[in-house]
Protein backbone atom coordinates (compact mmCIF):
# COMPACT_ATOMS: atom_id res chain seq x y z
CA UNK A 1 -102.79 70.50 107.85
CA UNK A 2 -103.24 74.38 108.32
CA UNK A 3 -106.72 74.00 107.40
CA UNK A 4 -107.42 71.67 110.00
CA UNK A 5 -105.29 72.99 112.99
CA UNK A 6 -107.13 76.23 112.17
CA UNK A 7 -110.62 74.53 112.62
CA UNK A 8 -109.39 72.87 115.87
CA UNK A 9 -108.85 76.47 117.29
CA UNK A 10 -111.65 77.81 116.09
CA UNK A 11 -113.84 79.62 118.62
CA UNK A 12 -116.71 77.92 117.89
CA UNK A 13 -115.83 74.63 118.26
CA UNK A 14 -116.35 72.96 121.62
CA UNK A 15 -114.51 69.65 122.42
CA UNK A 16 -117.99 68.16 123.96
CA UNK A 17 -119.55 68.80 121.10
CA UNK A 18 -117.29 67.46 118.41
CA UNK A 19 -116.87 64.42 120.41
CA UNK A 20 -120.86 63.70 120.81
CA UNK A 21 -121.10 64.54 117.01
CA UNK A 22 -117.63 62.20 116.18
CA UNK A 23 -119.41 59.41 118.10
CA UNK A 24 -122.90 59.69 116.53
CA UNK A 25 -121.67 59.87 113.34
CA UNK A 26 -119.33 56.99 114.05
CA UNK A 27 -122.55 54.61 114.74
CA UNK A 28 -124.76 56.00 112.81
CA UNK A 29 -122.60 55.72 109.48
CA UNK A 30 -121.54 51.92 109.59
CA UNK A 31 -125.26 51.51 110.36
CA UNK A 32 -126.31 53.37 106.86
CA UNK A 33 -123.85 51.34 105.30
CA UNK A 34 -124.84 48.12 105.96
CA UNK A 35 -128.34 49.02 105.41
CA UNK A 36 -127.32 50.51 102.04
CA UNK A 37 -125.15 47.02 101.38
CA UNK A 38 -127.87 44.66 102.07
CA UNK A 39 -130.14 46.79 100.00
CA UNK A 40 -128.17 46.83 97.08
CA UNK A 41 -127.49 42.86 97.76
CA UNK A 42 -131.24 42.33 97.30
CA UNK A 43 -131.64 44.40 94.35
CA UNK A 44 -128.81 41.96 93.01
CA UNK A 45 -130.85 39.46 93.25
CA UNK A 46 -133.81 41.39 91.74
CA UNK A 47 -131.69 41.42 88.36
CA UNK A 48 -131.59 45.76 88.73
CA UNK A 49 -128.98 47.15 86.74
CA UNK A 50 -125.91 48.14 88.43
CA UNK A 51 -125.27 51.62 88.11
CA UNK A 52 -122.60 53.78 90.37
CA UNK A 53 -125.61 56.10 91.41
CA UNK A 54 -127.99 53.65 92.60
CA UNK A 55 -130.32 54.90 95.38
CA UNK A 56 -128.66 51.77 97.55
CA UNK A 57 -125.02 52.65 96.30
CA UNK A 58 -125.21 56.73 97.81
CA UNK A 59 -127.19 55.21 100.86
CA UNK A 60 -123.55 53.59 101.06
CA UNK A 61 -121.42 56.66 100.08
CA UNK A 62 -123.79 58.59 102.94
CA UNK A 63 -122.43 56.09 105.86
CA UNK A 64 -119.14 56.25 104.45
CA UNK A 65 -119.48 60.17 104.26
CA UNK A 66 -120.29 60.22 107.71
CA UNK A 67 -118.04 58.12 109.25
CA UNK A 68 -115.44 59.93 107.35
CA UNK A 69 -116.29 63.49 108.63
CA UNK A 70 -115.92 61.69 112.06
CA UNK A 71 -112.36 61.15 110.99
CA UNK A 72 -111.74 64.33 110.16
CA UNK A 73 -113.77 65.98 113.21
CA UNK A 74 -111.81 63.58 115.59
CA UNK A 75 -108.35 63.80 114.01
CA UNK A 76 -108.87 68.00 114.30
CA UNK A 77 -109.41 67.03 118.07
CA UNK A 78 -106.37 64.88 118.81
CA UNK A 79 -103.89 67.94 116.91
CA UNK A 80 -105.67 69.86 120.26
CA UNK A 81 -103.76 67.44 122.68
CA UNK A 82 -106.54 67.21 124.82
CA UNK A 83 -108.19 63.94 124.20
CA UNK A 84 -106.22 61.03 126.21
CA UNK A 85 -106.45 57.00 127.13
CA UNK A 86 -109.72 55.08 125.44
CA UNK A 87 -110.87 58.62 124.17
CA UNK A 88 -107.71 58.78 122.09
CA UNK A 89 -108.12 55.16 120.87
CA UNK A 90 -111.57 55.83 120.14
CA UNK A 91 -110.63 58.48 117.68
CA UNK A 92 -107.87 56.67 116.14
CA UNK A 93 -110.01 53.63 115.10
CA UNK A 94 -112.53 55.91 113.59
CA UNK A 95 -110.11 58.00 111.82
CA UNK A 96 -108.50 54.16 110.36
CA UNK A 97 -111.31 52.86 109.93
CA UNK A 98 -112.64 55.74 107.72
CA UNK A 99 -109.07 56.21 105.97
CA UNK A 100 -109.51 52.30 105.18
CA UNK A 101 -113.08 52.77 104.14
CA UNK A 102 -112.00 55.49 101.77
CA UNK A 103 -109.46 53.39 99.53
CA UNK A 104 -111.39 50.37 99.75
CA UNK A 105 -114.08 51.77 98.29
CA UNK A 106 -111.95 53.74 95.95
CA UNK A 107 -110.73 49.78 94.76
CA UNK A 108 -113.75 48.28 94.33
CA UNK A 109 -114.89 51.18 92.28
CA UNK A 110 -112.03 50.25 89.75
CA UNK A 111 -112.49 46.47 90.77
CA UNK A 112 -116.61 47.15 89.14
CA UNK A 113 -115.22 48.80 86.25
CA UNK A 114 -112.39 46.22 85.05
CA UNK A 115 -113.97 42.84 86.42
CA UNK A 116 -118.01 44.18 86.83
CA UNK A 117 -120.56 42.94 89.65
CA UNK A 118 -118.67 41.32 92.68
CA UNK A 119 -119.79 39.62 95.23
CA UNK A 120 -119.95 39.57 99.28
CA UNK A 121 -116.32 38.09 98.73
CA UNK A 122 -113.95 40.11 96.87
CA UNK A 123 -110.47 42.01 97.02
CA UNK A 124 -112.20 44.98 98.61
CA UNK A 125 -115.18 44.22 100.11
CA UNK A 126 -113.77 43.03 103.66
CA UNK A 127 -110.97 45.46 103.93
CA UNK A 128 -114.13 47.43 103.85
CA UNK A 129 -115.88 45.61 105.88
CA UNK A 130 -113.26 45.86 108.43
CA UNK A 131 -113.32 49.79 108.34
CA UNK A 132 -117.15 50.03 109.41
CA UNK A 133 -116.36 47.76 112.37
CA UNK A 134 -112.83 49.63 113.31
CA UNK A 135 -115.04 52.81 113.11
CA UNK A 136 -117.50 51.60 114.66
CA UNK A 137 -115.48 49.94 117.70
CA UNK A 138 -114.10 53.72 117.56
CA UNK A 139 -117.31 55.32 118.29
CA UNK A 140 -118.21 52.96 120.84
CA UNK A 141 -114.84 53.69 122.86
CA UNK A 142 -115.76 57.36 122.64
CA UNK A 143 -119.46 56.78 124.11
CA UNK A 144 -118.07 54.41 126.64
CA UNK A 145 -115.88 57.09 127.87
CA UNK A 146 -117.94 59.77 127.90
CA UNK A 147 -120.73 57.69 129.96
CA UNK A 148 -121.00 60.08 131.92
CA UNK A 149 -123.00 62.41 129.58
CA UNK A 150 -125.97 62.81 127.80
CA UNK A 151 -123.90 59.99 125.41
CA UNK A 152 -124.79 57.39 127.69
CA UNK A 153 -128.24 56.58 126.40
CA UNK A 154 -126.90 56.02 123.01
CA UNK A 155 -124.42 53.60 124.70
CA UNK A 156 -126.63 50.41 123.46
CA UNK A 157 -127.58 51.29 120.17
CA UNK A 158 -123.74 51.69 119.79
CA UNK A 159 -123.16 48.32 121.39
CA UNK A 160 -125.90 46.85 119.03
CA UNK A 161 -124.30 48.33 115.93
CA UNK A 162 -120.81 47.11 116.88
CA UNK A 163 -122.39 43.39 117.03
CA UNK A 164 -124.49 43.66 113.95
CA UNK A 165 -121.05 44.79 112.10
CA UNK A 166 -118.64 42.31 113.75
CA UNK A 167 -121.41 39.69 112.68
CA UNK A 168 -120.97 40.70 109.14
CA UNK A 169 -118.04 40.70 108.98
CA UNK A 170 -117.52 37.42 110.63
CA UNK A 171 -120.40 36.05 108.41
CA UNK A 172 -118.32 36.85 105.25
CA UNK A 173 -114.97 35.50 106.66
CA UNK A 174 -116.85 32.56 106.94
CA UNK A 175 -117.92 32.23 103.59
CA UNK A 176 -114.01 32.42 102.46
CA UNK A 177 -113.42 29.54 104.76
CA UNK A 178 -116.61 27.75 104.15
CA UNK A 179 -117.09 28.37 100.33
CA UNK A 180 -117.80 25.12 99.28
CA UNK A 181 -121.01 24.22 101.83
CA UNK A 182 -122.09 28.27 101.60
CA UNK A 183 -121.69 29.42 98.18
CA UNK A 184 -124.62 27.97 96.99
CA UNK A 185 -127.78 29.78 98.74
CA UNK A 186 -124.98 33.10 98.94
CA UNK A 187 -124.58 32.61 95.19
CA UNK A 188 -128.31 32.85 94.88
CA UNK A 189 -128.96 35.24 97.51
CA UNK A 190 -126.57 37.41 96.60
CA UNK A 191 -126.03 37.30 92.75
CA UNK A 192 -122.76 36.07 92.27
CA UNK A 193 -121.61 36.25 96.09
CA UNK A 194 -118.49 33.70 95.59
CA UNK A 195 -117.35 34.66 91.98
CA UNK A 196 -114.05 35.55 93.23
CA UNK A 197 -113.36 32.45 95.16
């Protein structure tokens, strides 16, 4: 706590700055780790071994890395007082959503170890799931309200990352709901996609 309330007052940290970097990073990171998840979904289905250090697993751990310094670079800003309204929201989804991404991802580590390869459905992949999109709605409410900046022209990639997400997300939902139509081509697609249903 110390640690952080000393970087918040550090000189050379400017609140424009750490916002644009908190929002990039924001985007950027669920984007990296849905890249990173599909990629490792394909290799699934390429029979490659499943190892933790997979090139597709730390393109995952480098989204999650990213959104989580966003956390920490936005949570520094709100002990400053000076962030307020959507800004403030903004940060707090990020800082959830990377909190959330951080245990999930901590569980399905153990989850690997005690039951091996998952699938898109399991115990921690869409509390996951939901932590890119709350950090990714996060980043978007910090471009949206700093339109008025340079920010502004990543405004749509932001927008476009927040649907890709939410589309995920809503795509895997379905598959809980829908298992019994879906499982098959997901099964096959995604090497053992439905085993936990």
């Amino acid at each position: 706590m110390r640690l952080i309330q000393r970087f918040s007052n550090s000189v050379l940290t400017k609140p424009n700055s750490l916002l644009s970097i908190t929002s990039v990073l924001a985007v950027i990171g669920p984007v990296v780790i849905l890249t990173g998840g599909i990629w490792d979904a394909i290799s699934h289905l390429q029979r490659e071994p499943e190892l933790f250090w997979t090139i597709q697993h730390v393109s995952v751990y480098t989204g999650v890395s990213m959104v989580t310094v966003a956390g920490i670079i936005g949570i520094s800003l709100l002990f400053r007082n000076s962030v307020r309204g959507i800004l403030k929201k903004g940060i707090q989804l990020v800082f959830i959503g990377s909190i959330i991404q951080l245990i999930s991802g901590f569980g399905d580590s153990i989850s690997h170890d005690i039951y091996g390869i998952d699938g898109l459905i399991s115990w921690s992949h869409q509390p996951l799931e939901l932590g890119i999109v709350l950090a990714s709605l996060g980043g978007f409410f910090i471009i949206k309200s700093r339109q008025h900046t340079r920010l502004k022209n990543f405004l749509p990639f932001s927008i476009i990352s927040l649907l890709l997400l939410a589309g995920w997300l809503g795509f895997n939902i379905f598959l809980i709901f829908g298992h019994v139509i879906q499982c098959v081509p997901v099964y096959e697609i995604f090497s053992s996609g439905c085993a936990i249903l």
